[in-house]
N, C-alpha and C. Protein backbone atom coordinates (compact mmCIF):
# COMPACT_ATOMS: atom_id res chain seq x y z
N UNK A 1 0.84 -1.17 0.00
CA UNK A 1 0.00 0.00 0.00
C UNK A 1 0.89 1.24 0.00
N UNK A 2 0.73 2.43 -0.89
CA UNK A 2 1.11 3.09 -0.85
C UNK A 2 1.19 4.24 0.46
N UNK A 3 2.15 4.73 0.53
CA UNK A 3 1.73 6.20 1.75
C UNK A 3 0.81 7.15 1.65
N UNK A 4 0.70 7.54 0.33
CA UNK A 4 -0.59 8.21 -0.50
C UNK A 4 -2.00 7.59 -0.05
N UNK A 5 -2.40 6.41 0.14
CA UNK A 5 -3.27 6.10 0.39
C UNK A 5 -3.23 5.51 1.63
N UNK A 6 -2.66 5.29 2.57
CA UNK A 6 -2.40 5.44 3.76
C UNK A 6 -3.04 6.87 4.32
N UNK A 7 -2.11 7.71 3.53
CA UNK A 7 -2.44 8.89 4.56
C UNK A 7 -3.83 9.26 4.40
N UNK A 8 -4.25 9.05 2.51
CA UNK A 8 -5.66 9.53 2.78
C UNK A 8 -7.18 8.73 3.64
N UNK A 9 -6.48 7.46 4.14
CA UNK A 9 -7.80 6.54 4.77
C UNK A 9 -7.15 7.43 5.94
N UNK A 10 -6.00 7.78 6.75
CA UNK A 10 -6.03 8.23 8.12
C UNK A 10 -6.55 9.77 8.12
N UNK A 11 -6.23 10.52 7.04
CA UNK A 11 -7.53 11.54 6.86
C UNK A 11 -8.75 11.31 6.82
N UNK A 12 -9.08 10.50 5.83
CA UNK A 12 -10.49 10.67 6.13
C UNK A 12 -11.08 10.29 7.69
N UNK A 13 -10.39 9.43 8.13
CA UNK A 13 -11.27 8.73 9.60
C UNK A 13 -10.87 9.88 10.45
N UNK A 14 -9.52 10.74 10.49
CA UNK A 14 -9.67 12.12 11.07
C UNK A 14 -10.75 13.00 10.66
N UNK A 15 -10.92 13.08 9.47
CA UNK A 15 -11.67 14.08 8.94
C UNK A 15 -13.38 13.78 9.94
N UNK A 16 -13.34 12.60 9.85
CA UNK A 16 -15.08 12.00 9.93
C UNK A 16 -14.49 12.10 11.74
N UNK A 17 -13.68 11.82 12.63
CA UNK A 17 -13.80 11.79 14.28
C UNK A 17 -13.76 13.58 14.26
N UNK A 18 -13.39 13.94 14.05
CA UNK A 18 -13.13 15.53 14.36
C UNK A 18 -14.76 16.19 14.17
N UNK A 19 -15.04 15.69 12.96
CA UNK A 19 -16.63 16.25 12.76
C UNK A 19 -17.69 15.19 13.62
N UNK A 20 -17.61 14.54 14.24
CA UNK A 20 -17.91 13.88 15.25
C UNK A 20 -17.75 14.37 16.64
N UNK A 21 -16.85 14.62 17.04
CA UNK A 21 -16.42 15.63 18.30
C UNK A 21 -16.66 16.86 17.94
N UNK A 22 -16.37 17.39 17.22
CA UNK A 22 -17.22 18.81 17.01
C UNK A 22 -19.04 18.90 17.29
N UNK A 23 -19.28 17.82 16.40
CA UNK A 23 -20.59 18.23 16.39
C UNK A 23 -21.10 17.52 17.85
N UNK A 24 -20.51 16.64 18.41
CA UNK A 24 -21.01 16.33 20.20
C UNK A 24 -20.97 17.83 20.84
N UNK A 25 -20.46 18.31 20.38
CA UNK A 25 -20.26 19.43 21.41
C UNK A 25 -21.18 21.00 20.93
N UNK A 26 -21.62 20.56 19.91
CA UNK A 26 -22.69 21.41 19.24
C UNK A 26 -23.76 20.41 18.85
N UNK A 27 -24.71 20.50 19.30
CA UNK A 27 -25.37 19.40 18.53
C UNK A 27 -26.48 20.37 18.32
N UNK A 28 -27.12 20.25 16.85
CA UNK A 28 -28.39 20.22 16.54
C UNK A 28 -27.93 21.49 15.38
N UNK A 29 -25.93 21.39 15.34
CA UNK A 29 -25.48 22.37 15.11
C UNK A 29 -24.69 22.03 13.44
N UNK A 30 -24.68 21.29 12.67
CA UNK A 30 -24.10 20.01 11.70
C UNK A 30 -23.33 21.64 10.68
N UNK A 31 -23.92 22.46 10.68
CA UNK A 31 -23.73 23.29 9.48
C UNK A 31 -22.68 24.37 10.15
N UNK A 32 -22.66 24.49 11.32
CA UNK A 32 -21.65 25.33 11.46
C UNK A 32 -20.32 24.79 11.84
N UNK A 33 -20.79 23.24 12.35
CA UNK A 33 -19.12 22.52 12.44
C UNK A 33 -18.73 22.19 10.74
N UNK A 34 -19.27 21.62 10.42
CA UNK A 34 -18.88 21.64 8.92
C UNK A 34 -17.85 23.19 8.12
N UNK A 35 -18.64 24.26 8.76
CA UNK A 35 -17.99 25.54 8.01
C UNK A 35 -16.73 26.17 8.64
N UNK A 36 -16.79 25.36 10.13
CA UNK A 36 -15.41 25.50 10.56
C UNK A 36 -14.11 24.44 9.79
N UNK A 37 -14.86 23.20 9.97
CA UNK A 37 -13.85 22.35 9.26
C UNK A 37 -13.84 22.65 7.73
N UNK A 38 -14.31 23.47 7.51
CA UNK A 38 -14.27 24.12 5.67
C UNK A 38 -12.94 24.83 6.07
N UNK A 39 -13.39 25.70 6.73
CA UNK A 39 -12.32 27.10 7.19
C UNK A 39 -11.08 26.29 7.27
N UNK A 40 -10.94 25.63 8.40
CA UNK A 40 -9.66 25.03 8.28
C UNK A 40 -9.43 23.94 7.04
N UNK A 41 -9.75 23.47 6.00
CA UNK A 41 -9.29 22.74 5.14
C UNK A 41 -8.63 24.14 4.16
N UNK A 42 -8.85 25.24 4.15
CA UNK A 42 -8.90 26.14 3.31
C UNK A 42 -7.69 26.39 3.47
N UNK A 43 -7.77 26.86 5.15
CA UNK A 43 -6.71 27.59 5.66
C UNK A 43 -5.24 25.97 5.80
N UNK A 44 -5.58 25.32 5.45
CA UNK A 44 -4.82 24.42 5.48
C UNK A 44 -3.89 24.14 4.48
N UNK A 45 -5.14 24.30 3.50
CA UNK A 45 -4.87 24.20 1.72
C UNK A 45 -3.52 25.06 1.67
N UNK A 46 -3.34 26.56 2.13
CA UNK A 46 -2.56 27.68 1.84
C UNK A 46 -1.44 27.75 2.28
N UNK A 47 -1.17 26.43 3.17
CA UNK A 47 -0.11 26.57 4.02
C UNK A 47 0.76 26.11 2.59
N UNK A 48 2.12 26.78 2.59
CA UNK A 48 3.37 27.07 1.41
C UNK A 48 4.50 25.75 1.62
N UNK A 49 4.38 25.71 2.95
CA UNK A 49 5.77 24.92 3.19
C UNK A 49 5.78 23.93 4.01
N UNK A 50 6.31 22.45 4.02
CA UNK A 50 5.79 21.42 4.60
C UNK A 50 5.66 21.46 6.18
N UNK A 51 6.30 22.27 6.84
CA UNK A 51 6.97 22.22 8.07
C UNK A 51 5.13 22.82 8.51
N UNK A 52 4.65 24.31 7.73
CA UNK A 52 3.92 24.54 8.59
C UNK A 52 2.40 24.35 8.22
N UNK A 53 2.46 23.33 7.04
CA UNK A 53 1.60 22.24 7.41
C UNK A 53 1.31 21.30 8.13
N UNK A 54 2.75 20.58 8.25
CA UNK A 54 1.86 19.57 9.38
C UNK A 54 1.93 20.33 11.14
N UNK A 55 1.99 21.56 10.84
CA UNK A 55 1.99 22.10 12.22
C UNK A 55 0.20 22.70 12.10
N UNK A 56 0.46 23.42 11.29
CA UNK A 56 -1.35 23.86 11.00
C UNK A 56 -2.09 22.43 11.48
N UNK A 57 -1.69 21.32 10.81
CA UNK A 57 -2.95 20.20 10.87
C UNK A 57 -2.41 19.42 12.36
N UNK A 58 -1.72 19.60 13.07
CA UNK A 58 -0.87 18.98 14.02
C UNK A 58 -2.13 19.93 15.07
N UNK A 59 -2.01 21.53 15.13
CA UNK A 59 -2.55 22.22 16.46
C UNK A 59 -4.39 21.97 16.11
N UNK A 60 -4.55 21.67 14.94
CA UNK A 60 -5.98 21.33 14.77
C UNK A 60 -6.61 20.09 15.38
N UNK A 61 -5.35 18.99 15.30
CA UNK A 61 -6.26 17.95 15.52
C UNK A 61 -6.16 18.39 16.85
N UNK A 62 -5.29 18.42 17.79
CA UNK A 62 -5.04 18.94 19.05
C UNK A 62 -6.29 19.75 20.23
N UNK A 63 -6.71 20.98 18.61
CA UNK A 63 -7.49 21.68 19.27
C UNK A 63 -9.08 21.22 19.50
N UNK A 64 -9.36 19.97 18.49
CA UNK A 64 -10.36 19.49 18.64
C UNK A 64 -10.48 18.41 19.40
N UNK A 65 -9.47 17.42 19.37
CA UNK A 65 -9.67 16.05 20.19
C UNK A 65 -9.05 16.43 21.86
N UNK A 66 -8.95 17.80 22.05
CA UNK A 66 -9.01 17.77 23.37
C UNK A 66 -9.93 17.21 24.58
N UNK A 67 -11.12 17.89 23.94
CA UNK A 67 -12.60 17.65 24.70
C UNK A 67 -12.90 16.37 24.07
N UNK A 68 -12.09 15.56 23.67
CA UNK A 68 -13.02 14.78 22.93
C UNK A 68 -13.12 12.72 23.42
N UNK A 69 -14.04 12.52 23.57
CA UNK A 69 -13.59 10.97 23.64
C UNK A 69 -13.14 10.03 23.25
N UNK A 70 -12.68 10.27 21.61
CA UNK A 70 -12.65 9.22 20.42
C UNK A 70 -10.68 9.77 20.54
N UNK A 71 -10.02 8.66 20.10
CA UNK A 71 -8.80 8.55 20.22
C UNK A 71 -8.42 9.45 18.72
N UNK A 72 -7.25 9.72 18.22
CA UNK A 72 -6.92 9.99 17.49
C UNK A 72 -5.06 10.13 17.06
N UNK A 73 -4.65 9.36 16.12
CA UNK A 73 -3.16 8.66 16.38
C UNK A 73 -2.70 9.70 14.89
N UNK A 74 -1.73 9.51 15.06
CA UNK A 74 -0.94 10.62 14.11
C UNK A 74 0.04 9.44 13.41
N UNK A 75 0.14 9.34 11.78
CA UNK A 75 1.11 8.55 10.97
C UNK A 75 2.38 8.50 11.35
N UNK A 76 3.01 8.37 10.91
CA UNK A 76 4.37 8.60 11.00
C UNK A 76 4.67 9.64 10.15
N UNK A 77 4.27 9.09 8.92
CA UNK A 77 4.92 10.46 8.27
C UNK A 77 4.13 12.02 8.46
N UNK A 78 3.41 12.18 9.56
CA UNK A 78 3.18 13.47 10.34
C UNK A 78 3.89 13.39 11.04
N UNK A 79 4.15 12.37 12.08
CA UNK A 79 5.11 13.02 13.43
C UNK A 79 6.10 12.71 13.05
N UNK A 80 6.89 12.52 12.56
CA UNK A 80 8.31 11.99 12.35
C UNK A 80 8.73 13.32 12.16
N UNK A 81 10.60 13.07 12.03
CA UNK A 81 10.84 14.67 12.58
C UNK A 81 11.44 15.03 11.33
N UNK A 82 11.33 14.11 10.33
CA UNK A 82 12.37 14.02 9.02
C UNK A 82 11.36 15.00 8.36
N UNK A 83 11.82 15.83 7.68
CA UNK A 83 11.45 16.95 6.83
C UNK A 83 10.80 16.30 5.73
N UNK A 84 9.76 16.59 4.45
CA UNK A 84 9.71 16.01 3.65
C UNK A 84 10.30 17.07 2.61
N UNK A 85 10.33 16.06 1.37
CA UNK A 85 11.23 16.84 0.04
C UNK A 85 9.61 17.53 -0.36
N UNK A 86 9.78 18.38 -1.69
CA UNK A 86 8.76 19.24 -2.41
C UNK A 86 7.91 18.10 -2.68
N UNK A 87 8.45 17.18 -3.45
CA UNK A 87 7.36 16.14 -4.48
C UNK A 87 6.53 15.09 -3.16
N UNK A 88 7.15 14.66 -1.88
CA UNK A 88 6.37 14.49 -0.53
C UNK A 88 5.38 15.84 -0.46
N UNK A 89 5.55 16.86 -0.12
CA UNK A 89 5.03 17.65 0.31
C UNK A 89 3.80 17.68 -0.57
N UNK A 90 3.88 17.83 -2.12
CA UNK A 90 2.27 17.81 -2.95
C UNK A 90 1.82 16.54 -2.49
N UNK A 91 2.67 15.48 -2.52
CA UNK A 91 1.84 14.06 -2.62
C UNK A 91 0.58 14.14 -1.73
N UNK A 92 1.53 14.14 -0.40
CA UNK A 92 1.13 13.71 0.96
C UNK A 92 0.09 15.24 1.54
N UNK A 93 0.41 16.31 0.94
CA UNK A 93 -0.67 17.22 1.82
C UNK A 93 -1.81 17.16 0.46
N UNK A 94 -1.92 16.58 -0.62
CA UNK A 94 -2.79 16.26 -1.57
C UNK A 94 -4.00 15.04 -0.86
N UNK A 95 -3.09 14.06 -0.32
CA UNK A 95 -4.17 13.01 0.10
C UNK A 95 -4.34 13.03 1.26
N UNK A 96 -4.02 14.04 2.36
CA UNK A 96 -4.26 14.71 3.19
C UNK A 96 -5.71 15.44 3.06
N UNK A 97 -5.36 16.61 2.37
CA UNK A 97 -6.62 17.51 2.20
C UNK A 97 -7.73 16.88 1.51
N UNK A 98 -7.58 16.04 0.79
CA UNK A 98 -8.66 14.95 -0.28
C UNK A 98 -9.13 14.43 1.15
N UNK A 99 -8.64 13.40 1.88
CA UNK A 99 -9.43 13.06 3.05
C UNK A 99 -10.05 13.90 3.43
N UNK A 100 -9.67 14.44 4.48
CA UNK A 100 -10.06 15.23 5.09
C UNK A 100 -11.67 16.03 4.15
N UNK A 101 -11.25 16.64 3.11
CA UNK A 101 -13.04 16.92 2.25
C UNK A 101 -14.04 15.85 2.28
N UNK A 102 -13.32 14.66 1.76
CA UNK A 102 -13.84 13.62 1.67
C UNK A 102 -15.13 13.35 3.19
N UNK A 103 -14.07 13.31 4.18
CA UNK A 103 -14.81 12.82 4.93
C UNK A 103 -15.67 13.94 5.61
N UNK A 104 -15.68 15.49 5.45
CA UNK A 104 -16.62 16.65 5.60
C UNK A 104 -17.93 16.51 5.35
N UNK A 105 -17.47 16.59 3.72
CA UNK A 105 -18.87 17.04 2.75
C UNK A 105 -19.11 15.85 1.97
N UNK A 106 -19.00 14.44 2.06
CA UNK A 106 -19.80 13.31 1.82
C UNK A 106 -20.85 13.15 2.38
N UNK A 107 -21.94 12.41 2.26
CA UNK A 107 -22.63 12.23 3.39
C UNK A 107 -22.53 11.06 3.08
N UNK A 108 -23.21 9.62 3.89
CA UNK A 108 -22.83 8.25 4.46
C UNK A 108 -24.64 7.93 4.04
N UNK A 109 -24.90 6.95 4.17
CA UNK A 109 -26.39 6.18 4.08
C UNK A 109 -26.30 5.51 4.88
N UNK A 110 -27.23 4.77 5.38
CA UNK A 110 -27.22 4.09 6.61
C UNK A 110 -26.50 2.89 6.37
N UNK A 111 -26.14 2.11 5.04
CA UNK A 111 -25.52 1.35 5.03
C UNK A 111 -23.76 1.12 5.17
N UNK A 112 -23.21 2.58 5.34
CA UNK A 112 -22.40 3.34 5.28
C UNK A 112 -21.44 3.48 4.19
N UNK A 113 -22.06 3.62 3.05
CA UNK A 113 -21.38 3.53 1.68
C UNK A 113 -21.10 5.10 1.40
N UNK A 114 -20.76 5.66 0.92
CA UNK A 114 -20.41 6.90 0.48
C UNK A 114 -21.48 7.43 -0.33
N UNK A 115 -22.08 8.87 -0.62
CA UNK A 115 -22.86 9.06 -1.90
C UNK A 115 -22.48 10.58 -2.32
């Protein structure tokens, strides 16, 4: 399996616990946690340089799974301390941010298939 797709299944299941703990803590509230986690995919998107990307997405998950009950584990190739090269940096903040939408603005069916 590639790291590319590694990282984007550990995005998306971030993407989908974060909007999960968000919305426990707002409930009845789906549209404004969503437009925060917009905000930050945006503001995520813009980050220039690898370092302060995975720091942007590092104090996010942080700031949400504080209050939160659901665990949340970081790859390696986020915490690791090794820098990535340019062509890492599109790969990996590409299937990064793809999760992460993915698991926002999909919605699920009860069978839990994607639509």
């Amino acid at each position: 399996m590639s790291s590319e797709s590694n990282l984007y299944r550990w995005a998306y299941r971030a993407g989908r616990t974060m909007l999960d703990c968000l919305a426990g803590r707002s409930p009845g509230r789906e549209d404004t946690v969503k437009n925060q986690l917009r905000s930050f995919i945006l503001s995520l998107r813009s980050e220039l340089t690898p370092e302060r990307f995975r720091r942007a997405l590092i104090d996010q998950i942080v700031s949400v799974m504080t209050d939160c009950d659901k665990s949340l584990s970081l790859p390696d190739a986020i915490k690791s301390e090794r820098a990535w090269t340019v062509d890492e940096f599109y790969r990996y903040s590409t299937a990064i941010l793809s999760g992460l939408y993915e698991a926002v603005f999909t919605t699920q069916s009860s069978s839990g298939e994607k639509s």
